[in-house]
Protein backbone atom coordinates (compact mmCIF):
# COMPACT_ATOMS: atom_id res chain seq x y z
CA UNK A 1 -22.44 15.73 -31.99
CA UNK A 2 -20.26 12.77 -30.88
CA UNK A 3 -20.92 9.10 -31.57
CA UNK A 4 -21.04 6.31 -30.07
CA UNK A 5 -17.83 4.77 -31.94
CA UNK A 6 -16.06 7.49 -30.64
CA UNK A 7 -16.49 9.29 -34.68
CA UNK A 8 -16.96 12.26 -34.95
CA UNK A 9 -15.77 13.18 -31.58
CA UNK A 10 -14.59 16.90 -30.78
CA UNK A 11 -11.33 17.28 -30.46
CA UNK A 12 -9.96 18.28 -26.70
CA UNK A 13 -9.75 21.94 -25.79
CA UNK A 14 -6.32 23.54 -25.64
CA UNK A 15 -5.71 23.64 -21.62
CA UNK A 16 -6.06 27.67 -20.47
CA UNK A 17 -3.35 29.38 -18.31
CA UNK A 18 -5.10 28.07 -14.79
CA UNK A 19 -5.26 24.56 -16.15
CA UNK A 20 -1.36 24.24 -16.86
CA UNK A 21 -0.42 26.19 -13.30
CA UNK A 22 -2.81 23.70 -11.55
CA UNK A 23 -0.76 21.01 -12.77
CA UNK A 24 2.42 22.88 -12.55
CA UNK A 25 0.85 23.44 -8.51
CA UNK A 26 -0.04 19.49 -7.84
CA UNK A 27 2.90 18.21 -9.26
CA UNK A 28 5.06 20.18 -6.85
CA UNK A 29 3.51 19.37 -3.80
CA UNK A 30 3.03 15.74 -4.74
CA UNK A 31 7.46 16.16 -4.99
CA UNK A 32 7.47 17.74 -2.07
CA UNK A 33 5.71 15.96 -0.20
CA UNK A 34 8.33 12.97 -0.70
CA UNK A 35 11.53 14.87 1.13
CA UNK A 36 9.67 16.65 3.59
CA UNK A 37 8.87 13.31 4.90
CA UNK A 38 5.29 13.85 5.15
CA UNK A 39 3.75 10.89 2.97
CA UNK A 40 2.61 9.33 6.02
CA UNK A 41 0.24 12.40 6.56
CA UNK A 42 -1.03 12.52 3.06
CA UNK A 43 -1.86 8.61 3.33
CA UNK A 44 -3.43 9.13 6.64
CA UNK A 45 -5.83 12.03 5.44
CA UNK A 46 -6.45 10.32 1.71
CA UNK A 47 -7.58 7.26 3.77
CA UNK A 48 -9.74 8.89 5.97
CA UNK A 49 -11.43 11.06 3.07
CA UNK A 50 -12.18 8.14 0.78
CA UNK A 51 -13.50 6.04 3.40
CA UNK A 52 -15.55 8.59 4.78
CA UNK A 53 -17.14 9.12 1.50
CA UNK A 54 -17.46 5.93 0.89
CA UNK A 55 -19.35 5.44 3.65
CA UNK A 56 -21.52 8.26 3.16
CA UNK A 57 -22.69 7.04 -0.15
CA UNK A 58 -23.48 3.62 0.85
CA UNK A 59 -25.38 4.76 4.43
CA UNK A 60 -26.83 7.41 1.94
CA UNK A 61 -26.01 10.19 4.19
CA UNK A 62 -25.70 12.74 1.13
CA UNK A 63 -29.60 12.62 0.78
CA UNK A 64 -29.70 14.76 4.05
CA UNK A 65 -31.21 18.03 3.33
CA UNK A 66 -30.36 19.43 6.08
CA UNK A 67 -26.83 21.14 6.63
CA UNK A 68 -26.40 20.61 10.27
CA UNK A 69 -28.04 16.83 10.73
CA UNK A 70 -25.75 15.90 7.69
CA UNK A 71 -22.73 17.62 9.37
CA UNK A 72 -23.06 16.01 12.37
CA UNK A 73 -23.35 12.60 10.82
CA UNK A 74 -20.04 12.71 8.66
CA UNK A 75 -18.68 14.27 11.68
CA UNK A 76 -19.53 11.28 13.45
CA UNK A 77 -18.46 8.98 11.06
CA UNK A 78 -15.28 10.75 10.09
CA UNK A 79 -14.58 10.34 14.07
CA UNK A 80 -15.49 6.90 13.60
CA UNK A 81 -12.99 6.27 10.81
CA UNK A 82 -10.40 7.59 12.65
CA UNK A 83 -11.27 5.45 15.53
CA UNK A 84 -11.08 2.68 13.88
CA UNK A 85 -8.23 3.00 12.06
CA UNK A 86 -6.50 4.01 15.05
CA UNK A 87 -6.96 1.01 16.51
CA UNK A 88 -6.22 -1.24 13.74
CA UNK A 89 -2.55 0.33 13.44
CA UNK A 90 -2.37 -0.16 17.42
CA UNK A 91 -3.44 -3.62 16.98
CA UNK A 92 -0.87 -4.06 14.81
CA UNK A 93 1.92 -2.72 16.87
CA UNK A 94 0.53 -4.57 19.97
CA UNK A 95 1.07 -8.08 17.98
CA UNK A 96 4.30 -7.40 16.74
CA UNK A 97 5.42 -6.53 20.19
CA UNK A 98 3.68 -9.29 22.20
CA UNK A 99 5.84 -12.35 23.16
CA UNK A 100 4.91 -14.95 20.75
CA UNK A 101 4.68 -12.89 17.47
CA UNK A 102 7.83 -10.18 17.52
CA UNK A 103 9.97 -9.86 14.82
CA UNK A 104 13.40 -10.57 16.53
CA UNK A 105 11.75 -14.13 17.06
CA UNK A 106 10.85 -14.57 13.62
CA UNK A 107 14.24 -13.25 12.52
CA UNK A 108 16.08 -15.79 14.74
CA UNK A 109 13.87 -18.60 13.93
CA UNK A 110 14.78 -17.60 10.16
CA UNK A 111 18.86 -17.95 11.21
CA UNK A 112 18.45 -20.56 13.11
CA UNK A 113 16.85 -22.49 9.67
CA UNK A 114 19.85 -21.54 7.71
CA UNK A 115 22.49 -22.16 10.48
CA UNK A 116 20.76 -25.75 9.93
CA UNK A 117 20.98 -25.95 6.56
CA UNK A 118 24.71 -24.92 5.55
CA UNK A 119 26.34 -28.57 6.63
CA UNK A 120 24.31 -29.74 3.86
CA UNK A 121 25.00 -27.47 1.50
CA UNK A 122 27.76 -26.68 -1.09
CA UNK A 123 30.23 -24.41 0.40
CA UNK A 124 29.60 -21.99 -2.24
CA UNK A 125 26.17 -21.28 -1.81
CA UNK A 126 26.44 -21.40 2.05
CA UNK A 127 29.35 -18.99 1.90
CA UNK A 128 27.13 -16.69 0.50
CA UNK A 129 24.42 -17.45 3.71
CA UNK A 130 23.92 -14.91 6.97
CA UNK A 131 25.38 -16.77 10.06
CA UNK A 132 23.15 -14.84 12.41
CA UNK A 133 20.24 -13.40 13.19
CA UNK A 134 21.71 -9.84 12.97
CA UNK A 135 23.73 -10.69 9.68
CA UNK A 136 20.29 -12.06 8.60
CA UNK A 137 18.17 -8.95 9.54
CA UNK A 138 21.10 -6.83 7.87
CA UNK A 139 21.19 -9.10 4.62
CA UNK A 140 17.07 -9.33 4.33
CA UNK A 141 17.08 -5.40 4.48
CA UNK A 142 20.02 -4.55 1.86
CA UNK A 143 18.12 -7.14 -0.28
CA UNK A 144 14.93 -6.06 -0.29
CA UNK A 145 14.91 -2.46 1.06
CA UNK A 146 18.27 -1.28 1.11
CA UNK A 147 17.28 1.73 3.19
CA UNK A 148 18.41 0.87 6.64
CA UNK A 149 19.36 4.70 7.37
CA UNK A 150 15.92 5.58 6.80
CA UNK A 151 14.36 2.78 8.84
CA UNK A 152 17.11 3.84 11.87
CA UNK A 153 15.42 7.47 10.94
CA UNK A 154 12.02 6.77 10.85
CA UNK A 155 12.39 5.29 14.27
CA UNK A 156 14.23 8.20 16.03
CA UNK A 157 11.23 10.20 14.63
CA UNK A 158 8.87 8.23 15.45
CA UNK A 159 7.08 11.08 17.47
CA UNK A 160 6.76 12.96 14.08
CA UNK A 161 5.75 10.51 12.10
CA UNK A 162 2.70 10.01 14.70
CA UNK A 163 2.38 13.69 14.72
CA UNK A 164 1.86 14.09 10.97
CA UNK A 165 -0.42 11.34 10.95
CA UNK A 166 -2.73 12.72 13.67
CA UNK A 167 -2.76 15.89 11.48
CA UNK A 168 -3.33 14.23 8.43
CA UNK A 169 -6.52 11.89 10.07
CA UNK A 170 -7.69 15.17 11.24
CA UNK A 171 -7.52 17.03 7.69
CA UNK A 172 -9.41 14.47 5.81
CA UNK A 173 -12.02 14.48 8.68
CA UNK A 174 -12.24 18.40 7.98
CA UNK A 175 -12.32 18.10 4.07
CA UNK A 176 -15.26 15.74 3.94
CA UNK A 177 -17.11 18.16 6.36
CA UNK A 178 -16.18 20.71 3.87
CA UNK A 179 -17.34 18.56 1.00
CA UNK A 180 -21.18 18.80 1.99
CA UNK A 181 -21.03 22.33 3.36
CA UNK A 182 -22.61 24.74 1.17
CA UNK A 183 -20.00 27.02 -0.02
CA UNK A 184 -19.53 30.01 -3.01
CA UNK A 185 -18.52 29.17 -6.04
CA UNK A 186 -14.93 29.13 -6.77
CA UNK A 187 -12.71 30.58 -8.84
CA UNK A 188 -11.47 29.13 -12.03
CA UNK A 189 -7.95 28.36 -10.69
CA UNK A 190 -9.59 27.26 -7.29
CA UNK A 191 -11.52 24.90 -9.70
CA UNK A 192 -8.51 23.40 -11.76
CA UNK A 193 -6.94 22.66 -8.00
CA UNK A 194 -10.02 21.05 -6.98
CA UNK A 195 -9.93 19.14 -10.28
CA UNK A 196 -6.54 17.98 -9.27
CA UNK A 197 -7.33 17.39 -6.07
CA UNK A 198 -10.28 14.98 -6.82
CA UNK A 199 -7.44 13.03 -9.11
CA UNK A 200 -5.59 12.01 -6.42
CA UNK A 201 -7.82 11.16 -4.48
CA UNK A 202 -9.54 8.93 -7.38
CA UNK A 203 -6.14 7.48 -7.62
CA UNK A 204 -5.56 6.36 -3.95
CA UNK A 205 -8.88 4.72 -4.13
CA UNK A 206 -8.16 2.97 -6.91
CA UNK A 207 -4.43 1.76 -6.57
CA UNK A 208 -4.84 0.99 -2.25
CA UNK A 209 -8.65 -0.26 -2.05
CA UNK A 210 -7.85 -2.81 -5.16
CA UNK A 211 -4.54 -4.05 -3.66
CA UNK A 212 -6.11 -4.19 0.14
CA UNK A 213 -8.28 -6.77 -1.99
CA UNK A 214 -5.33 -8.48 -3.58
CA UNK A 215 -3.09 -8.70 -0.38
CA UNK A 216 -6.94 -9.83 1.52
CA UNK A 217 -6.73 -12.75 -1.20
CA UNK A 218 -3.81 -13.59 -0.96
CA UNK A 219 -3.51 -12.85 2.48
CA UNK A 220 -6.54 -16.06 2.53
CA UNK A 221 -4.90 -18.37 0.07
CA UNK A 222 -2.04 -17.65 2.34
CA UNK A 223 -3.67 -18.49 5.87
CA UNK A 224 -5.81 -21.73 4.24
CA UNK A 225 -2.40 -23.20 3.10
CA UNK A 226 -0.66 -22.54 6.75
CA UNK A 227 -3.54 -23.42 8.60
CA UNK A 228 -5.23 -26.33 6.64
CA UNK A 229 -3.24 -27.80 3.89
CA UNK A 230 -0.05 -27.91 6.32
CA UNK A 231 -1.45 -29.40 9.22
CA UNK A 232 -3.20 -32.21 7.30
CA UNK A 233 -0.12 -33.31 5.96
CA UNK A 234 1.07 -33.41 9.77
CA UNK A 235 3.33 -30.14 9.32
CA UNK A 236 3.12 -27.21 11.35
CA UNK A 237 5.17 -24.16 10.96
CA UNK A 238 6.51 -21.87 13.92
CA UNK A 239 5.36 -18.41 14.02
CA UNK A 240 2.23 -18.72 11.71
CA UNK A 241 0.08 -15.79 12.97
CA UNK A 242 3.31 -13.72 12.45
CA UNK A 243 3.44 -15.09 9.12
CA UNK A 244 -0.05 -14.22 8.08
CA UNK A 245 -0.18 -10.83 8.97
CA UNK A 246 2.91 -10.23 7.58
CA UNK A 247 1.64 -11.54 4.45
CA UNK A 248 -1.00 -8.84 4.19
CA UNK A 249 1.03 -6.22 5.76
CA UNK A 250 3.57 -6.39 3.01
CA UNK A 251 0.93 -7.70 0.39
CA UNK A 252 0.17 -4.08 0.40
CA UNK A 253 3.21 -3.06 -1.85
CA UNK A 254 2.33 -4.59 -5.63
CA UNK A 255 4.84 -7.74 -6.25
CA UNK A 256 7.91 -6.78 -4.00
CA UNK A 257 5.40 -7.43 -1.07
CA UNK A 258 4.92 -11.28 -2.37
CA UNK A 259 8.50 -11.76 -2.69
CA UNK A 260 9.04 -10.89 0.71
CA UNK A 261 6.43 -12.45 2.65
CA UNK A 262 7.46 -15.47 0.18
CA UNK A 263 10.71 -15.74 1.32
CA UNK A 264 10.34 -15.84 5.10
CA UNK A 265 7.96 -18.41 4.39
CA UNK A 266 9.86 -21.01 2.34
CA UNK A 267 13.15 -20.03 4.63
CA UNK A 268 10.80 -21.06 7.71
CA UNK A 269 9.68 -24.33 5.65
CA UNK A 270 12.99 -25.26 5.39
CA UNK A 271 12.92 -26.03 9.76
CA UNK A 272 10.78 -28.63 9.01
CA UNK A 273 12.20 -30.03 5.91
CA UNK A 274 13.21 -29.55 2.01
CA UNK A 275 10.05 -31.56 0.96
CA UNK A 276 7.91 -28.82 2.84
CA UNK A 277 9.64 -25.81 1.61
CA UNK A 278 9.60 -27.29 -2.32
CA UNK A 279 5.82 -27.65 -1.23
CA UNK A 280 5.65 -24.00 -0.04
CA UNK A 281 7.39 -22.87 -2.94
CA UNK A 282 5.18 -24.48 -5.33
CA UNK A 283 2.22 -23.14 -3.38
CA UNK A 284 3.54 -19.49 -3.36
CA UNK A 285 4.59 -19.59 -6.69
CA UNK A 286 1.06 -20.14 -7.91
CA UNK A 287 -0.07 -17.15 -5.32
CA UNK A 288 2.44 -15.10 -7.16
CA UNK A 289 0.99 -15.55 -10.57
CA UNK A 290 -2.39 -14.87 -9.08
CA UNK A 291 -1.27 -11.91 -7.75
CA UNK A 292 0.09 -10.98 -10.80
CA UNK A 293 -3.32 -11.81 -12.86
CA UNK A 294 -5.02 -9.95 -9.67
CA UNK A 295 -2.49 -6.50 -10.25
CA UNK A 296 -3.24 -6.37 -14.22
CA UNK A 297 -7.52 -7.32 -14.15
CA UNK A 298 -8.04 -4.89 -10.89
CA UNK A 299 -4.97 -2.62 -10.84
CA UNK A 300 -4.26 -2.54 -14.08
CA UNK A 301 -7.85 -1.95 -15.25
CA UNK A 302 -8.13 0.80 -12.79
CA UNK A 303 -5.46 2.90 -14.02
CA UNK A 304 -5.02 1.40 -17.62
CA UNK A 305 -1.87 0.54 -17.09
CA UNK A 306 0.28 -3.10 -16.66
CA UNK A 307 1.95 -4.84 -14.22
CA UNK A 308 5.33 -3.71 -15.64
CA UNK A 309 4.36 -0.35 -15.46
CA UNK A 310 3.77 0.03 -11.87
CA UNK A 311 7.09 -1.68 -11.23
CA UNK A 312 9.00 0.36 -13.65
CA UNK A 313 7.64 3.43 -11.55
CA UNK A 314 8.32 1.79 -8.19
CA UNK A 315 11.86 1.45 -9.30
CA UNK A 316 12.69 5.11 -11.04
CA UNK A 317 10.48 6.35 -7.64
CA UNK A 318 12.45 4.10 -4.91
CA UNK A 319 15.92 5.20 -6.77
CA UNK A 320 14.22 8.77 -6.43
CA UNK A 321 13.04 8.56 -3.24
CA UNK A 322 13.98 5.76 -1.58
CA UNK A 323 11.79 3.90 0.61
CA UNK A 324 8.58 6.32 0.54
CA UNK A 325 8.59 6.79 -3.28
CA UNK A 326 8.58 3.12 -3.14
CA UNK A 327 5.08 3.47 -1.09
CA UNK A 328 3.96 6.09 -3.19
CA UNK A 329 4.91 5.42 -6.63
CA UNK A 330 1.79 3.40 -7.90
CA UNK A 331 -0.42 6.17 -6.40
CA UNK A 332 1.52 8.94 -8.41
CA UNK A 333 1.40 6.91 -11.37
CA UNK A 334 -2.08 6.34 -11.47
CA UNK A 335 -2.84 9.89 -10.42
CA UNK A 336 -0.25 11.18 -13.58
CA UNK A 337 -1.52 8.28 -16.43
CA UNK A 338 -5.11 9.56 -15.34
CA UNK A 339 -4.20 13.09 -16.08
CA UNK A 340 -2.98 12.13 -19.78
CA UNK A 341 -5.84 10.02 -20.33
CA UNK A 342 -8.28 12.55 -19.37
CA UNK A 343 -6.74 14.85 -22.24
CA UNK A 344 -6.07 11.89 -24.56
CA UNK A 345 -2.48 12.40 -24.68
CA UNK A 346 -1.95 8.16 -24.01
């Protein structure tokens, strides 16, 4: 009998033959899913799943005895879900491309800032400067994402991309069905899938619900300060509905987001004057260590794992993968760290 100090405790089973191909299984197809370019599907049908079981437990839908009256509400509320996040990712689109809040303005605005700013600068620091906005878009991406072959290719398929998503909505819609249809029981390798399975999903919840919170926070800290704070000093930055989604758009990825949505702000600061982007830069500055308290207390304690960590992964994943092992690299960590916890191996 265990403990509650932990003494005493049994010692883990050796994993069986199922157990180690159900890993073997799972960590293929989480590879694979990276160069067959369908991570957007995956995240589209993970989404869907966890918030439809979310939303299940909390309208308490599971204490439906009956199978069709309890199919036909998570069908309706997977539908929902879709809906909604459908619209939300239209949304987005539609802002980006409306007249006031694209990024080609923001980009310009962003060159014409620096165009400004190189008379007053030493000549070896504004050598080093974009002089337009295309040298500016070009310079932002090799800094940040140097991936612009994949952007170029994500946008020729942009078609497929929508494709896989639509499939990937509609598979988590089906799995949740499946989840509270009664069903034989499985076999043991069936089981050990199902066991991974559940993992991932665990994972997603944990790494993208906690940082939607963080990048919602900061997101907030973010709007108060361009909204409020600015405009009673008698400042008011272009573009600053662009600027705030963009903050939680990015805000999304843990850390690199910050530094990006950081710099377009202090670069657009720098239009008004160098008082207001020192300002800025203090402000963000502090966001960025809150973020970075926010990633180890709620990411961190998720997966039991630091800051560093996640970055170290982003980094092997992005030099891996590029761009979408970037995306995915704090989900396949947390999915893998939970996997060695669970047999004590960490």
């Amino acid at each position: 009998m265990t403990t509650a100090s932990g003494q005493g405790d049994l010692a883990q089973p050796p994993p069986l033959s199922y157990d180690i191909l159900s890993w073997l299984l799972a960590s293929v197809a989480l590879l694979l899913v990276l160069p067959l370019h369908l991570l957007p599907a995956l995240l589209a049908g993970l989404a869907v799943y966890e918030l439809v079981h979310l939303l299940a437990q909390a309208l308490k839908l599971v204490r439906i005895h009956h199978e069709r009256p309890k199919l036909v509400a998570v069908a309706i509320l997977g539908l929902g879900v879709v809906l909604l996040l459908t619209i939300t990712v239209m949304g987005i689109i539609a802002f980006f491309h409306s007249e006031a809040a694209n990024l080609p303005t923001l980009l310009n605005k962003m060159a014409e800032t620096i165009e400004s700013w190189r008379a007053v600068l030493p000549a070896f620091i504004a050598e080093q400067l974009p002089g337009d906005a295309d040298e500016l878009r070009q310079s932002m991406v090799s800094w940040l994402l140097p991936h612009v072959a994949e952007l170029r290719q994500a946008g020729a398929e942009a078609g497929r991309t929508l494709a896989h998503i639509l499939f990937g909505l509609g598979i988590g819609v089906l799995v949740a069905l499946y989840e509270v249809q009664p069903r034989e029981p499985l076999g043991p390798l069936a089981r050990a899938l199902q066991a991974r399975a559940s993992r991932v999903g665990d994972a997603f919840r944990r790494i993208v619900f906690a940082q939607v919170r963080i990048s919602a926070i900061n997101t907030l800290l973010t709007a108060i300060y361009l909204t409020v704070v600015l405009p009673l000093a008698g400042v008011h930055l272009p573009l600053t509905k662009t600027m705030i989604v963009i903050t939680f758009l990015v805000g999304l990825l843990p850390v690199v987001g910050n530094l990006v949505s950081n710099t377009i702000i202090v670069t657009l600061s720098l239009s008004i004057s160098l008082a207001v982007a020192i300002m800025s830069l203090l402000f963000l500055v502090v966001i960025h260590k809150l973020e970075y308290f926010l990633n180890a207390h709620m990411i961190g304690t998720q997966v039991h794992a630091h800051a560093w960590e996640l970055l170290l992964a982003m980094l092997v994943m992005e030099a891996a993968f590029g761009l979408p092992g970037l995306v995915a690299a704090p989900i396949y960590y947390a999915y893998a760290k939970d996997e060695l916890v669970s047999r004590e191996l960490v």
